[in-house]
PDB file of N, CA and C in Angstrom:
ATOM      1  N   UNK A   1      91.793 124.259 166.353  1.00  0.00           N
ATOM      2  CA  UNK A   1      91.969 123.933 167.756  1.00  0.00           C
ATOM      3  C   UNK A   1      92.093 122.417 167.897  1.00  0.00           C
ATOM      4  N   UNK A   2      93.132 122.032 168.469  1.00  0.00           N
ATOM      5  CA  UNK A   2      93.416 120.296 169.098  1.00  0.00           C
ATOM      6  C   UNK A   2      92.550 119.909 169.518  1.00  0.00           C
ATOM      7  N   UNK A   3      91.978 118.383 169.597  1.00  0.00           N
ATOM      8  CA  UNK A   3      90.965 117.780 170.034  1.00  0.00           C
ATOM      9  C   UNK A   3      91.716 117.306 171.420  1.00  0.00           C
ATOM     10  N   UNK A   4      91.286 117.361 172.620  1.00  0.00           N
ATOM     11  CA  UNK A   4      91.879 116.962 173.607  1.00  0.00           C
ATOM     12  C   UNK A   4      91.426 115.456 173.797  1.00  0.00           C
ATOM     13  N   UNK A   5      92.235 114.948 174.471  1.00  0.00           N
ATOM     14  CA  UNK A   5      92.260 113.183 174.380  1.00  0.00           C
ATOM     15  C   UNK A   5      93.090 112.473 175.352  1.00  0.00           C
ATOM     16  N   UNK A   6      92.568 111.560 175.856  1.00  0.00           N
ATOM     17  CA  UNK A   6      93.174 110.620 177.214  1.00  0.00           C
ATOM     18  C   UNK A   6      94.299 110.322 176.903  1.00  0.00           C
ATOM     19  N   UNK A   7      95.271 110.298 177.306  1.00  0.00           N
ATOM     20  CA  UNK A   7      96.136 109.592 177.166  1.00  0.00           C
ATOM     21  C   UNK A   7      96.763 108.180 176.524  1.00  0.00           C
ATOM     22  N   UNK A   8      95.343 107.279 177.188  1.00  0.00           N
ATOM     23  CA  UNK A   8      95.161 106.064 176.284  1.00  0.00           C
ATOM     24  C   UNK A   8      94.927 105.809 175.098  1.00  0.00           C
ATOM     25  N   UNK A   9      94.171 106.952 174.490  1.00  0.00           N
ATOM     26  CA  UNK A   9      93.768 107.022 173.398  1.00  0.00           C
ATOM     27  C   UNK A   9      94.694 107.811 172.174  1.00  0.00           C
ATOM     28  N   UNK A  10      95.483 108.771 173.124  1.00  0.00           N
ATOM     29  CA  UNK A  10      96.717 109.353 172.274  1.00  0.00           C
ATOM     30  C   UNK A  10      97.906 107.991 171.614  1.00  0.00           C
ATOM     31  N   UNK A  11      98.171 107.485 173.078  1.00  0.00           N
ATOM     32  CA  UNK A  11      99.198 106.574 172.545  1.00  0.00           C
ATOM     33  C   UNK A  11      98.669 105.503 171.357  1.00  0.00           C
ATOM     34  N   UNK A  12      97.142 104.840 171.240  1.00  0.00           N
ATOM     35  CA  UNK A  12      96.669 104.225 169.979  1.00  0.00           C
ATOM     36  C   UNK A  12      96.696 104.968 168.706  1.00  0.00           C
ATOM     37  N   UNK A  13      96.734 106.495 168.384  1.00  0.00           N
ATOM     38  CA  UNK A  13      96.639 107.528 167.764  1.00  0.00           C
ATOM     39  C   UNK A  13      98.053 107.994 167.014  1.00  0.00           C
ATOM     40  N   UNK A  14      99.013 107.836 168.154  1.00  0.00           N
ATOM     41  CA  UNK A  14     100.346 108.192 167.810  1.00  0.00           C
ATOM     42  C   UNK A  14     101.021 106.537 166.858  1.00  0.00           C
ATOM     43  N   UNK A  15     100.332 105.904 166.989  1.00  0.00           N
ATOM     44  CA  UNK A  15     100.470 104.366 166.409  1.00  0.00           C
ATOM     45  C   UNK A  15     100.212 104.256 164.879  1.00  0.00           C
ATOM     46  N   UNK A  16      98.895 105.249 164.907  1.00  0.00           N
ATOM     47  CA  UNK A  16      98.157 105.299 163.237  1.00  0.00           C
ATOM     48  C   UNK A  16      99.552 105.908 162.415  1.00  0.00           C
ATOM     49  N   UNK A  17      99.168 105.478 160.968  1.00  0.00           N
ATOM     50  CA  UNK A  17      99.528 106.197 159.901  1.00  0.00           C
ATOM     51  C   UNK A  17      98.774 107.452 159.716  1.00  0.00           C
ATOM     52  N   UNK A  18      99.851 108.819 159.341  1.00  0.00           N
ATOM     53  CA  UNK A  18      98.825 109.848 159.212  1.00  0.00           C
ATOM     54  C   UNK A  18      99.281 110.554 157.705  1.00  0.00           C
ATOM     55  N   UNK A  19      99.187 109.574 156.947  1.00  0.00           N
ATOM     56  CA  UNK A  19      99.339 110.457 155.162  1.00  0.00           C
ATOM     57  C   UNK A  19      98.294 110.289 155.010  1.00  0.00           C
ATOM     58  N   UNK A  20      98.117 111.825 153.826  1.00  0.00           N
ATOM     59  CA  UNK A  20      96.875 111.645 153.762  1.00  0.00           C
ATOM     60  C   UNK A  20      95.422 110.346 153.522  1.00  0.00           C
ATOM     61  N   UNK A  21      96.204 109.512 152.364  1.00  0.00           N
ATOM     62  CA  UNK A  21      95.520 108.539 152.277  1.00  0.00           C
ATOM     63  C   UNK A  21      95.003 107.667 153.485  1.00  0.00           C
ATOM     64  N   UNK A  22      96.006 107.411 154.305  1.00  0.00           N
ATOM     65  CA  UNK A  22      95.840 106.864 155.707  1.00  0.00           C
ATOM     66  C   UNK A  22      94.522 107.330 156.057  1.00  0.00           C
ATOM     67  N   UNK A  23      94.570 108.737 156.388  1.00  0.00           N
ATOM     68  CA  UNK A  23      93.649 109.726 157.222  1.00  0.00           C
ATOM     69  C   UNK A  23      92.228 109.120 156.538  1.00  0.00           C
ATOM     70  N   UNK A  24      92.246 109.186 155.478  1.00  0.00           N
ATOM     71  CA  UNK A  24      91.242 108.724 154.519  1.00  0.00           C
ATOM     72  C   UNK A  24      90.548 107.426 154.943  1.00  0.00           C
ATOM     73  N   UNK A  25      91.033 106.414 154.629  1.00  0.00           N
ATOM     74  CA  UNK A  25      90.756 105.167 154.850  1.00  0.00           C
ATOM     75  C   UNK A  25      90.384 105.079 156.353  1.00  0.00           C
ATOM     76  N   UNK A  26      90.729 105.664 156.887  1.00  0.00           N
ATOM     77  CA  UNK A  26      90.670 105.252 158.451  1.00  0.00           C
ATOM     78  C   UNK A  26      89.210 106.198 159.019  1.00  0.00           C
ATOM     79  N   UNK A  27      88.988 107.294 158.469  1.00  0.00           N
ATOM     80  CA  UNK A  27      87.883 107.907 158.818  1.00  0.00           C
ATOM     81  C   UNK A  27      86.825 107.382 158.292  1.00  0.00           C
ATOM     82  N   UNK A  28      86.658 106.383 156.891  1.00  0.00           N
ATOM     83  CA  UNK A  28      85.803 106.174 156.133  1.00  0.00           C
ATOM     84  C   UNK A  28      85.582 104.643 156.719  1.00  0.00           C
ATOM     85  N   UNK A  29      86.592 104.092 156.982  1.00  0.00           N
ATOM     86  CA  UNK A  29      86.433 102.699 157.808  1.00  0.00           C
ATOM     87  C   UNK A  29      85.221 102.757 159.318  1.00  0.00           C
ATOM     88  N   UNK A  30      85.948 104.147 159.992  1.00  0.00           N
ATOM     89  CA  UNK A  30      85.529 104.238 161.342  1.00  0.00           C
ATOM     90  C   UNK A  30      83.914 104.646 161.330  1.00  0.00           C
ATOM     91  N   UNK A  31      83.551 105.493 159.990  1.00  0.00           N
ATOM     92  CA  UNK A  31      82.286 105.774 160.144  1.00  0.00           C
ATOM     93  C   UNK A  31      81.259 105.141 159.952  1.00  0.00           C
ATOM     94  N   UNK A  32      81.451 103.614 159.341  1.00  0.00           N
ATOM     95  CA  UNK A  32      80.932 102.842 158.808  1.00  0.00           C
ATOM     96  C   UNK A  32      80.856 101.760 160.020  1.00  0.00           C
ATOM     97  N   UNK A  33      81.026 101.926 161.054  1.00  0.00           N
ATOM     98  CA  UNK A  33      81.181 101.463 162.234  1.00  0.00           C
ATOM     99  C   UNK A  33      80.186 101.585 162.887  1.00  0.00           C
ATOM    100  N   UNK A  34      79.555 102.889 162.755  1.00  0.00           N
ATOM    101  CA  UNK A  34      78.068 103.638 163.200  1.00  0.00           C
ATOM    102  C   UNK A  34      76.958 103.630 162.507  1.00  0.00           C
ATOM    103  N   UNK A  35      75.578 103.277 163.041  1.00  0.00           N
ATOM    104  CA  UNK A  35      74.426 102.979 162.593  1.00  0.00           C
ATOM    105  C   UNK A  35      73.902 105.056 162.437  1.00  0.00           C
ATOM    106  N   UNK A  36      73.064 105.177 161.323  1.00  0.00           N
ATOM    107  CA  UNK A  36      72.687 106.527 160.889  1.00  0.00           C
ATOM    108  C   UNK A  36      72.413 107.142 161.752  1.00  0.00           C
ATOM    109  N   UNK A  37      72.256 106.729 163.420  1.00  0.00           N
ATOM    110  CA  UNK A  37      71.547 107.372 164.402  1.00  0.00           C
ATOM    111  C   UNK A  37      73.268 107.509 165.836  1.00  0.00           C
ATOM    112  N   UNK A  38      74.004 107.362 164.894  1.00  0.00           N
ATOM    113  CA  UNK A  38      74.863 107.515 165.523  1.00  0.00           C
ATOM    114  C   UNK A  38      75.592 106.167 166.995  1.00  0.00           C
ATOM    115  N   UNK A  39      75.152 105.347 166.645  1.00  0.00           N
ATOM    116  CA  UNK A  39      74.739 104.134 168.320  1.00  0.00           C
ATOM    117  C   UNK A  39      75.982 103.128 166.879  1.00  0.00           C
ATOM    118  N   UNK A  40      76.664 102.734 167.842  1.00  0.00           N
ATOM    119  CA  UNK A  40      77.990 101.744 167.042  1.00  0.00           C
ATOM    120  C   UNK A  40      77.079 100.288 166.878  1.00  0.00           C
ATOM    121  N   UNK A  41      77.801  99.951 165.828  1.00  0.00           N
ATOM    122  CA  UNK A  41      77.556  98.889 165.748  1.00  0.00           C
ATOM    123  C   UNK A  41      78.779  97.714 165.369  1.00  0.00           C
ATOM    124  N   UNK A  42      79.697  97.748 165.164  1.00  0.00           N
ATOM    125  CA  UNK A  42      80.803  96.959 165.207  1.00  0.00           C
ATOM    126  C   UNK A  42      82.291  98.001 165.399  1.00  0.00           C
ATOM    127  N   UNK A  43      83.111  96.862 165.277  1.00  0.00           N
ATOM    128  CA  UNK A  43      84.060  97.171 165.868  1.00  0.00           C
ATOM    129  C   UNK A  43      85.395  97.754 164.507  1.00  0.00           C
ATOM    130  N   UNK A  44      85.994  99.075 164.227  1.00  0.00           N
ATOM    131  CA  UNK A  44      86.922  99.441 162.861  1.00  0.00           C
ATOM    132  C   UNK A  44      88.449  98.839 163.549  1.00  0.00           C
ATOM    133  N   UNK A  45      88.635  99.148 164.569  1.00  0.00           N
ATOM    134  CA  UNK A  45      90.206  98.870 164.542  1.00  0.00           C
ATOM    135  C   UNK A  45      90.150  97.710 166.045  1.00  0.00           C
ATOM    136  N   UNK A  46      91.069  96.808 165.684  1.00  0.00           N
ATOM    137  CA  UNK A  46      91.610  95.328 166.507  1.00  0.00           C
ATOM    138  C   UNK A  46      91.818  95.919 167.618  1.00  0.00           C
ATOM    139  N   UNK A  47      92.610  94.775 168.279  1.00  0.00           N
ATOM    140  CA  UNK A  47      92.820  95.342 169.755  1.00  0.00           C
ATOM    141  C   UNK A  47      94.027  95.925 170.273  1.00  0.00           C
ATOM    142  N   UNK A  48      95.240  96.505 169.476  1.00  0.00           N
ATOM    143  CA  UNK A  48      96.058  97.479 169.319  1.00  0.00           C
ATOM    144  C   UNK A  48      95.416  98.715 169.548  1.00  0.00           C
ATOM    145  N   UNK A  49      94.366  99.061 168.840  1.00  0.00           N
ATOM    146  CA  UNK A  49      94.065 100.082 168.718  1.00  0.00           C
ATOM    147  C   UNK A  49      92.009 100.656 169.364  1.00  0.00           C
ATOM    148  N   UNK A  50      91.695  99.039 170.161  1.00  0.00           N
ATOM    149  CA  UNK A  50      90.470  99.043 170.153  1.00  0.00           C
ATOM    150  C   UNK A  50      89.743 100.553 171.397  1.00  0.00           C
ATOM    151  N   UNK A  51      90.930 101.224 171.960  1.00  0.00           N
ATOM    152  CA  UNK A  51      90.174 102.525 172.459  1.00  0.00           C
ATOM    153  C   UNK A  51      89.560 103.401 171.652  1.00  0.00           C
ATOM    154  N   UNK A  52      90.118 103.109 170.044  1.00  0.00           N
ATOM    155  CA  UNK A  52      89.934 104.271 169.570  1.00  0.00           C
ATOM    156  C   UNK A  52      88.656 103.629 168.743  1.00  0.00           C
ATOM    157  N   UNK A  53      88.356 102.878 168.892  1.00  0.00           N
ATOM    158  CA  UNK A  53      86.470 102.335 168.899  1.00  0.00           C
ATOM    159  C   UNK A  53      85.459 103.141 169.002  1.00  0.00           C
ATOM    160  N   UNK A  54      85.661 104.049 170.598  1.00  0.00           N
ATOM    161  CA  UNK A  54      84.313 104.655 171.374  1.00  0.00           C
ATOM    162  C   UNK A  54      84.389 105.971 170.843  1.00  0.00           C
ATOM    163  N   UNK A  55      85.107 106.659 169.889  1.00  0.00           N
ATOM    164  CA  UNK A  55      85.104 107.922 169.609  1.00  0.00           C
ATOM    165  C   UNK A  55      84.303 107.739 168.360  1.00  0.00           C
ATOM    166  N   UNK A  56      83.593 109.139 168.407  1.00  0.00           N
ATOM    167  CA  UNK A  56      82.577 109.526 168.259  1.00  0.00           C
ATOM    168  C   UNK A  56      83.135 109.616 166.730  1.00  0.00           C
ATOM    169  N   UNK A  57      82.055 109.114 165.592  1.00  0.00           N
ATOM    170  CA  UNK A  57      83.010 109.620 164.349  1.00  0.00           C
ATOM    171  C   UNK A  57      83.000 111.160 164.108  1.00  0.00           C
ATOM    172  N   UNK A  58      82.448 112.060 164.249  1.00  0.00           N
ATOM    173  CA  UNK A  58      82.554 113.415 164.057  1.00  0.00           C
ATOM    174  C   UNK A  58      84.178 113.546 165.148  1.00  0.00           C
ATOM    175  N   UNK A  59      83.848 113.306 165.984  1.00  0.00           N
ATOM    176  CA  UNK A  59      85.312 113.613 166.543  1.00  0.00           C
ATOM    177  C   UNK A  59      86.563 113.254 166.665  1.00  0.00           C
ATOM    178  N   UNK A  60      86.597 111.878 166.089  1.00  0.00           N
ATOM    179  CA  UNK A  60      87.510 111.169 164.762  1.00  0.00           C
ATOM    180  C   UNK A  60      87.737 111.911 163.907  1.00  0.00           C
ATOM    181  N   UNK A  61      86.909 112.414 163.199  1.00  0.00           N
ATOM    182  CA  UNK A  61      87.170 113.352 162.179  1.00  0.00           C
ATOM    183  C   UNK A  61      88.341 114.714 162.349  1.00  0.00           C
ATOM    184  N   UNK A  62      87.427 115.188 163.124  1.00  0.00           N
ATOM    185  CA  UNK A  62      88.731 116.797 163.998  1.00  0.00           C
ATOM    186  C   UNK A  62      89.812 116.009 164.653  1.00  0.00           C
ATOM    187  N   UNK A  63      90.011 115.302 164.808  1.00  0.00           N
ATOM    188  CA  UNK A  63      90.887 114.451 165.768  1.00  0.00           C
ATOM    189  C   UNK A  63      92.193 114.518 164.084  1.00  0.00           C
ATOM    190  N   UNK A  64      91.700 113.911 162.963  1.00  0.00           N
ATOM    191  CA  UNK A  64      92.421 113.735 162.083  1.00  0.00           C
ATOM    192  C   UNK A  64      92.747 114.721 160.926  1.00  0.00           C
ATOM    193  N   UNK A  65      91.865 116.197 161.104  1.00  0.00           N
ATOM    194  CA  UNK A  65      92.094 117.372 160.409  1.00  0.00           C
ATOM    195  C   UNK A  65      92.959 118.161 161.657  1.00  0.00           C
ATOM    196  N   UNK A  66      92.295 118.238 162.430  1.00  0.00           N
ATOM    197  CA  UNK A  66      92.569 119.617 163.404  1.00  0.00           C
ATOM    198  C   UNK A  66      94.381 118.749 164.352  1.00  0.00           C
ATOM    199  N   UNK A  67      93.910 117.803 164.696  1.00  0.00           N
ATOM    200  CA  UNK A  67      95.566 117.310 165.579  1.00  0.00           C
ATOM    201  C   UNK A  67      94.470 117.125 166.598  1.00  0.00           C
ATOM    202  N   UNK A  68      95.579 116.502 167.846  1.00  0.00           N
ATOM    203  CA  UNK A  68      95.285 116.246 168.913  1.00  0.00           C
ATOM    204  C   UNK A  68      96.401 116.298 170.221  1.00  0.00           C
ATOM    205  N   UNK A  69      95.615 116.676 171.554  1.00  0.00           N
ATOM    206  CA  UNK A  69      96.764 116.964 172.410  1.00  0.00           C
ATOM    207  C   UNK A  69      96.051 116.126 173.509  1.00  0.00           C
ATOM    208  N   UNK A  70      96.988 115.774 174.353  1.00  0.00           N
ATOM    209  CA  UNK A  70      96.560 114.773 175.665  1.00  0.00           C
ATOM    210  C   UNK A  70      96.209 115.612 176.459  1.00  0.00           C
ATOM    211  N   UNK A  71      94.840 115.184 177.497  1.00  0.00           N
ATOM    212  CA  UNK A  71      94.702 116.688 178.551  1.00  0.00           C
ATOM    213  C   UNK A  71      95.073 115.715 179.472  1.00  0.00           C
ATOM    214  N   UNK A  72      95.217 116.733 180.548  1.00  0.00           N
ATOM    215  CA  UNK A  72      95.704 116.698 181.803  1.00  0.00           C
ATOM    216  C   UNK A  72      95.076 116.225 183.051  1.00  0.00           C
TER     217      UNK A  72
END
């Protein structure tokens, strides 16, 4: 099932590289972003792409296995 997603955050998304390696690097970058208790602590991608900051890494994750669709 698609992860549904703002609009704003699609168009930073549709920007990424999505081979696998990409997918890789970018989930392993983003999770390392988050303190063990889940609460962020810096920032994985610049300001091209800085919406996609506030997502949650578990849902980063499905976001980059499962796809994603813009809701409405």
């Amino acid at each position: 099932m698609k992860v549904k997603v703002s609009s704003e955050v699609a168009v930073a998304l549709n920007k990424l590289q999505w081979d696998e390696w990409s997918k890789q690097f970018n989930l392993i970058g983003h999770c390392q972003s988050f303190s063990g208790n889940g609460k962020k602590i810096r920032n994985t991608f610049n300001d091209e792409f800085s919406t996609l900051n506030h997502i949650p890494p578990l849902e980063f994750a499905k976001i980059l296995v499962n796809g994603y669709e813009v809701e409405e």
